[in-house]
N, C-alpha and C. Protein backbone atom coordinates (compact mmCIF):
# COMPACT_ATOMS: atom_id res chain seq x y z
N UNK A 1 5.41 7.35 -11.74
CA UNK A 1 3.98 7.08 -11.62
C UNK A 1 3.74 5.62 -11.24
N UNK A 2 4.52 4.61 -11.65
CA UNK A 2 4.50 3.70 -11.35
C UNK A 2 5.18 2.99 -10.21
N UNK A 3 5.16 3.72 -9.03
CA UNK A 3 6.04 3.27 -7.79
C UNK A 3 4.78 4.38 -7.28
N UNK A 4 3.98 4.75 -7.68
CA UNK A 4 3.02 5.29 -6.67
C UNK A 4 1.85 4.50 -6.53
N UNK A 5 1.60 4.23 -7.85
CA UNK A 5 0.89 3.05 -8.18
C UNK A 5 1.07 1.26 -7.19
N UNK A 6 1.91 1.32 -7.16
CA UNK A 6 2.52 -0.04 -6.57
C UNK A 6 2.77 0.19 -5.10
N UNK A 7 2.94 1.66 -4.55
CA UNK A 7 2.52 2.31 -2.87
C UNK A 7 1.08 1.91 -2.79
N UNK A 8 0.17 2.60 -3.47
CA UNK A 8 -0.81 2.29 -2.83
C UNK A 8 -1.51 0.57 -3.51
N UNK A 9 -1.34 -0.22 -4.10
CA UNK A 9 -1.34 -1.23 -3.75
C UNK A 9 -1.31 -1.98 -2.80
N UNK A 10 0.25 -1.55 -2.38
CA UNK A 10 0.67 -2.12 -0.93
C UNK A 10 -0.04 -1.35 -0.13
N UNK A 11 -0.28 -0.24 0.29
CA UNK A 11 -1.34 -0.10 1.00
C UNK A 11 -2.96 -0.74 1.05
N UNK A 12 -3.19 -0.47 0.09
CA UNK A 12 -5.07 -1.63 -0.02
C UNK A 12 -4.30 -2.69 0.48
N UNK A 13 -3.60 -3.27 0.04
CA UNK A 13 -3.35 -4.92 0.58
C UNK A 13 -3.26 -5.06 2.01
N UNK A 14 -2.27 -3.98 2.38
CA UNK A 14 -2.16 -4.49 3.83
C UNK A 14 -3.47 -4.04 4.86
N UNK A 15 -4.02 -2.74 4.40
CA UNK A 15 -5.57 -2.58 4.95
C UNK A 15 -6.68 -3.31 4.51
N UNK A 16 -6.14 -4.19 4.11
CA UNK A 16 -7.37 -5.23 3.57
C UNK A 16 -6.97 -6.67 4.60
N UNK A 17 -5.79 -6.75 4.81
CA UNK A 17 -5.65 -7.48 5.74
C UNK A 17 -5.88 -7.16 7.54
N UNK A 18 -5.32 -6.24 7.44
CA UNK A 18 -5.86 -5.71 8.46
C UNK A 18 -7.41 -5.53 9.25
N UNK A 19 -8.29 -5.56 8.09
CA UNK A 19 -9.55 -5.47 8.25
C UNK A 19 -10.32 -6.82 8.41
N UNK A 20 -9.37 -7.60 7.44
CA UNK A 20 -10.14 -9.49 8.15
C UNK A 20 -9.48 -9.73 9.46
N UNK A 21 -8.40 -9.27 9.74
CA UNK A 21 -7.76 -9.35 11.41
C UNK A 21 -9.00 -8.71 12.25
N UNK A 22 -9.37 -7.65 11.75
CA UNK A 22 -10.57 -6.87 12.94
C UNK A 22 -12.15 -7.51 12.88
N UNK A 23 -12.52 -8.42 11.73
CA UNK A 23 -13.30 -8.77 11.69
C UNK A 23 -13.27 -9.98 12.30
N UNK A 24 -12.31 -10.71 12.47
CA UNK A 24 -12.63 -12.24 13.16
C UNK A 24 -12.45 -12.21 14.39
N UNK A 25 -12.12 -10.96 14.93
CA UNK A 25 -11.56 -9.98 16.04
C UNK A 25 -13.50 -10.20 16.67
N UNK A 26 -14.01 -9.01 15.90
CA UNK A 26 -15.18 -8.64 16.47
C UNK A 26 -16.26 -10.08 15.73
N UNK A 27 -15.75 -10.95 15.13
CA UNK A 27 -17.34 -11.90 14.70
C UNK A 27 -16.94 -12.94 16.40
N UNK A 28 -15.96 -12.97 16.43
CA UNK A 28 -15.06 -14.28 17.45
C UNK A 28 -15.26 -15.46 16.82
N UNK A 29 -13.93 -15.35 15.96
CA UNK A 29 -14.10 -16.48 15.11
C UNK A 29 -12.10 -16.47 15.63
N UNK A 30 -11.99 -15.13 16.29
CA UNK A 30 -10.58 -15.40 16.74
C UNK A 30 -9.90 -16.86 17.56
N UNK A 31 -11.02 -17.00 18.29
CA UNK A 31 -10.34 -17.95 19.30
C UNK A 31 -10.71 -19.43 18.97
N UNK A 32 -10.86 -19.92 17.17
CA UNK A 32 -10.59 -20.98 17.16
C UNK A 32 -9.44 -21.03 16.39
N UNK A 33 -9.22 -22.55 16.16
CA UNK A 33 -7.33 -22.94 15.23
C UNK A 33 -7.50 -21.99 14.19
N UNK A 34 -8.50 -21.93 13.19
CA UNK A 34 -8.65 -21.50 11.85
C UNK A 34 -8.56 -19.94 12.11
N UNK A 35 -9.53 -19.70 13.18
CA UNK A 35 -9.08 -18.39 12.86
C UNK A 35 -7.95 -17.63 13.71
N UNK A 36 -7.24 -18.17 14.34
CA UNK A 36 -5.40 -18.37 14.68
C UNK A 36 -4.57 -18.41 13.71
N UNK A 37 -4.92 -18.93 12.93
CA UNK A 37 -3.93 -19.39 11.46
C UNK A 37 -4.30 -18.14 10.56
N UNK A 38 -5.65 -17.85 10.52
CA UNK A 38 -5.90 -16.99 9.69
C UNK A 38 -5.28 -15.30 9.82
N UNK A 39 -5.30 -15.31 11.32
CA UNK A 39 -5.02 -14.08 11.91
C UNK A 39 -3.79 -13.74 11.59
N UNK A 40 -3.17 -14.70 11.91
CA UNK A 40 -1.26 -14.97 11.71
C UNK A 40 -0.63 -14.76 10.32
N UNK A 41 -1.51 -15.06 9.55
CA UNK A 41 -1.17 -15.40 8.27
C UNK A 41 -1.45 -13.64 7.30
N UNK A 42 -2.98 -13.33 7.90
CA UNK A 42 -3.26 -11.68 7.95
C UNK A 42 -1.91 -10.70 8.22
N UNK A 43 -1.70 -10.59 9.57
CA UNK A 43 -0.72 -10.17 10.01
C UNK A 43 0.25 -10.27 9.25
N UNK A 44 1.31 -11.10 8.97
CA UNK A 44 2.12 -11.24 8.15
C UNK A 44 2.00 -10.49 7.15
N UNK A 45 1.26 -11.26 6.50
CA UNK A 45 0.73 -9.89 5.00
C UNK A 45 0.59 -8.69 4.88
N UNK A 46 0.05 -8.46 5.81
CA UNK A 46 -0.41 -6.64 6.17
C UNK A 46 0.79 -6.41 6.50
N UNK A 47 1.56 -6.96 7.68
CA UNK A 47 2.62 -5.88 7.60
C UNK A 47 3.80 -6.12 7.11
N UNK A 48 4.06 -6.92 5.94
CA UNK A 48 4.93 -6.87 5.00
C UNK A 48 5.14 -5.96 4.03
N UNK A 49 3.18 -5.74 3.23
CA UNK A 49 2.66 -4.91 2.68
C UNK A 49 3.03 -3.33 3.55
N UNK A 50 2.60 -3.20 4.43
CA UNK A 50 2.38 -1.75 4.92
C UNK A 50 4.24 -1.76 5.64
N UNK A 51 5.53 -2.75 5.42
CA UNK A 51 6.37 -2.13 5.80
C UNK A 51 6.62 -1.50 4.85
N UNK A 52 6.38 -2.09 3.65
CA UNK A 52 6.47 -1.04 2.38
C UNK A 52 6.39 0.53 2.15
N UNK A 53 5.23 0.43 2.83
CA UNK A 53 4.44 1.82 2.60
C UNK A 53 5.23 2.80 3.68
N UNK A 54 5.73 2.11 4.85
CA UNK A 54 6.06 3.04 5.85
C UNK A 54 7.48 3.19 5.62
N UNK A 55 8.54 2.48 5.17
CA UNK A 55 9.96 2.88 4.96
C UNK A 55 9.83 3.64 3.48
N UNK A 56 8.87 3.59 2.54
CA UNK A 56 9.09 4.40 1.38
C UNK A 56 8.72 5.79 2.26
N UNK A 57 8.01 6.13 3.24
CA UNK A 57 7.67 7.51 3.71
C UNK A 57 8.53 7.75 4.82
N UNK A 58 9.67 7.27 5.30
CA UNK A 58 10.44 6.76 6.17
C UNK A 58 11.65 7.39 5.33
N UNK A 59 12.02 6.85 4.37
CA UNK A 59 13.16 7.16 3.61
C UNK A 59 13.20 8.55 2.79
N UNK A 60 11.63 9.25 2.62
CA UNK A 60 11.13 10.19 1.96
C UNK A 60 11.36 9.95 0.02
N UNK A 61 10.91 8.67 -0.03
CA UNK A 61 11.03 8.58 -1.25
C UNK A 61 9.35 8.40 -1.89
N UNK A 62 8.39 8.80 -0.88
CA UNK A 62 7.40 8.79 -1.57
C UNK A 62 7.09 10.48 -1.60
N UNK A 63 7.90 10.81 -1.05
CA UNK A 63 7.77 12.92 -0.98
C UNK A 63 8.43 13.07 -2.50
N UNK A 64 9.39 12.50 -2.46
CA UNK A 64 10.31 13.12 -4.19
C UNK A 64 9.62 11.89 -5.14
N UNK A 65 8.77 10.95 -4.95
CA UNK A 65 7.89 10.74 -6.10
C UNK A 65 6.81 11.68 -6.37
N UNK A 66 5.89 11.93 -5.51
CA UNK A 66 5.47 12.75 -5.54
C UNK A 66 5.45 14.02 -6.00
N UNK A 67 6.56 15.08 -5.99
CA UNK A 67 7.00 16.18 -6.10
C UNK A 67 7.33 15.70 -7.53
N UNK A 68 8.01 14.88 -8.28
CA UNK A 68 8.29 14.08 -9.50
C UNK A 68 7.47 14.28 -9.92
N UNK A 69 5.71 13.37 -9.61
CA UNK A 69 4.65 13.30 -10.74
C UNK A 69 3.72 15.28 -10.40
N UNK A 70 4.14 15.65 -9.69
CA UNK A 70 3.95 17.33 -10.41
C UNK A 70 4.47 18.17 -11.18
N UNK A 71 5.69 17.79 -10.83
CA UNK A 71 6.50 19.08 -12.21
C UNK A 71 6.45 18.30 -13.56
N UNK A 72 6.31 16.96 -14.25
CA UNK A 72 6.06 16.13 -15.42
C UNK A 72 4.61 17.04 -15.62
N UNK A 73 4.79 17.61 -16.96
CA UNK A 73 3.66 18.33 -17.89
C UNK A 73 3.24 16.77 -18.09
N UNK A 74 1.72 16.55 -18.50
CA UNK A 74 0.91 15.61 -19.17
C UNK A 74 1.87 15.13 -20.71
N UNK A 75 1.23 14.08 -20.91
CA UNK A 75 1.90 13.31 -21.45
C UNK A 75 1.76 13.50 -23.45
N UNK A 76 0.57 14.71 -23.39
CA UNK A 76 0.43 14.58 -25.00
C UNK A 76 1.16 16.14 -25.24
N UNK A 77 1.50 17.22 -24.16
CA UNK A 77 1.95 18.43 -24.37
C UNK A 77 3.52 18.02 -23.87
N UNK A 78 4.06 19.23 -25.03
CA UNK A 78 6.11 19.07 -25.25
C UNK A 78 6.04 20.48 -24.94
N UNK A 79 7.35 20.84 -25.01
CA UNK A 79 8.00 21.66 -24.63
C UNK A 79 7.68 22.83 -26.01
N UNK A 80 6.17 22.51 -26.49
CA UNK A 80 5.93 23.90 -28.00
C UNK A 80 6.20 23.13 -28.94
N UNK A 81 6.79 22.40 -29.49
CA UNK A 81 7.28 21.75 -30.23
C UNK A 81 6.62 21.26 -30.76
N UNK A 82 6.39 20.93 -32.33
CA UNK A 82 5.74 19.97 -32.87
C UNK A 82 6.10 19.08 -34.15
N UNK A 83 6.30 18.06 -33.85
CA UNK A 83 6.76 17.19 -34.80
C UNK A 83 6.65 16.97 -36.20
């Protein structure tokens, strides 16, 4: 649960960068230094973040997390059992 949790993290992050890249894109705030630096610096981030996201679905290790957090019964029901 907690490597799905930390997928989509890295996802918001890097679509959050991605989205100030498209915004200084469309305000044109692209074509000064600051927002050169800013863009660059976006970029980087986003796709550090989102290589994340794409070699965990790449490697298919977000398919067998997945498939993982379905067959786990909830966390207050056992196997009948009661203590």
């Amino acid at each position: 649960m907690d490597a799905i949790l930390l997928l989509a993290f890295c996802l918001l992050i890097g679509l959050i960068a991605l989205a100030v890249c498209v915004y200084l894109a469309v305000s044109g705030a692209l074509l000064t230094l600051d927002g050169l630096s800013l863009v660059l610096i976006c970029l980087s981030i986003g796709g550090l973040f989102l290589l994340n996201v794409v070699w965990s679905v790449y490697t298919g290790e977000f398919k067998q997390l997945l498939a993982r957090s379905h067959k786990q019964p909830p966390s207050g029901e056992q196997s009948g059992k009661t203590p």
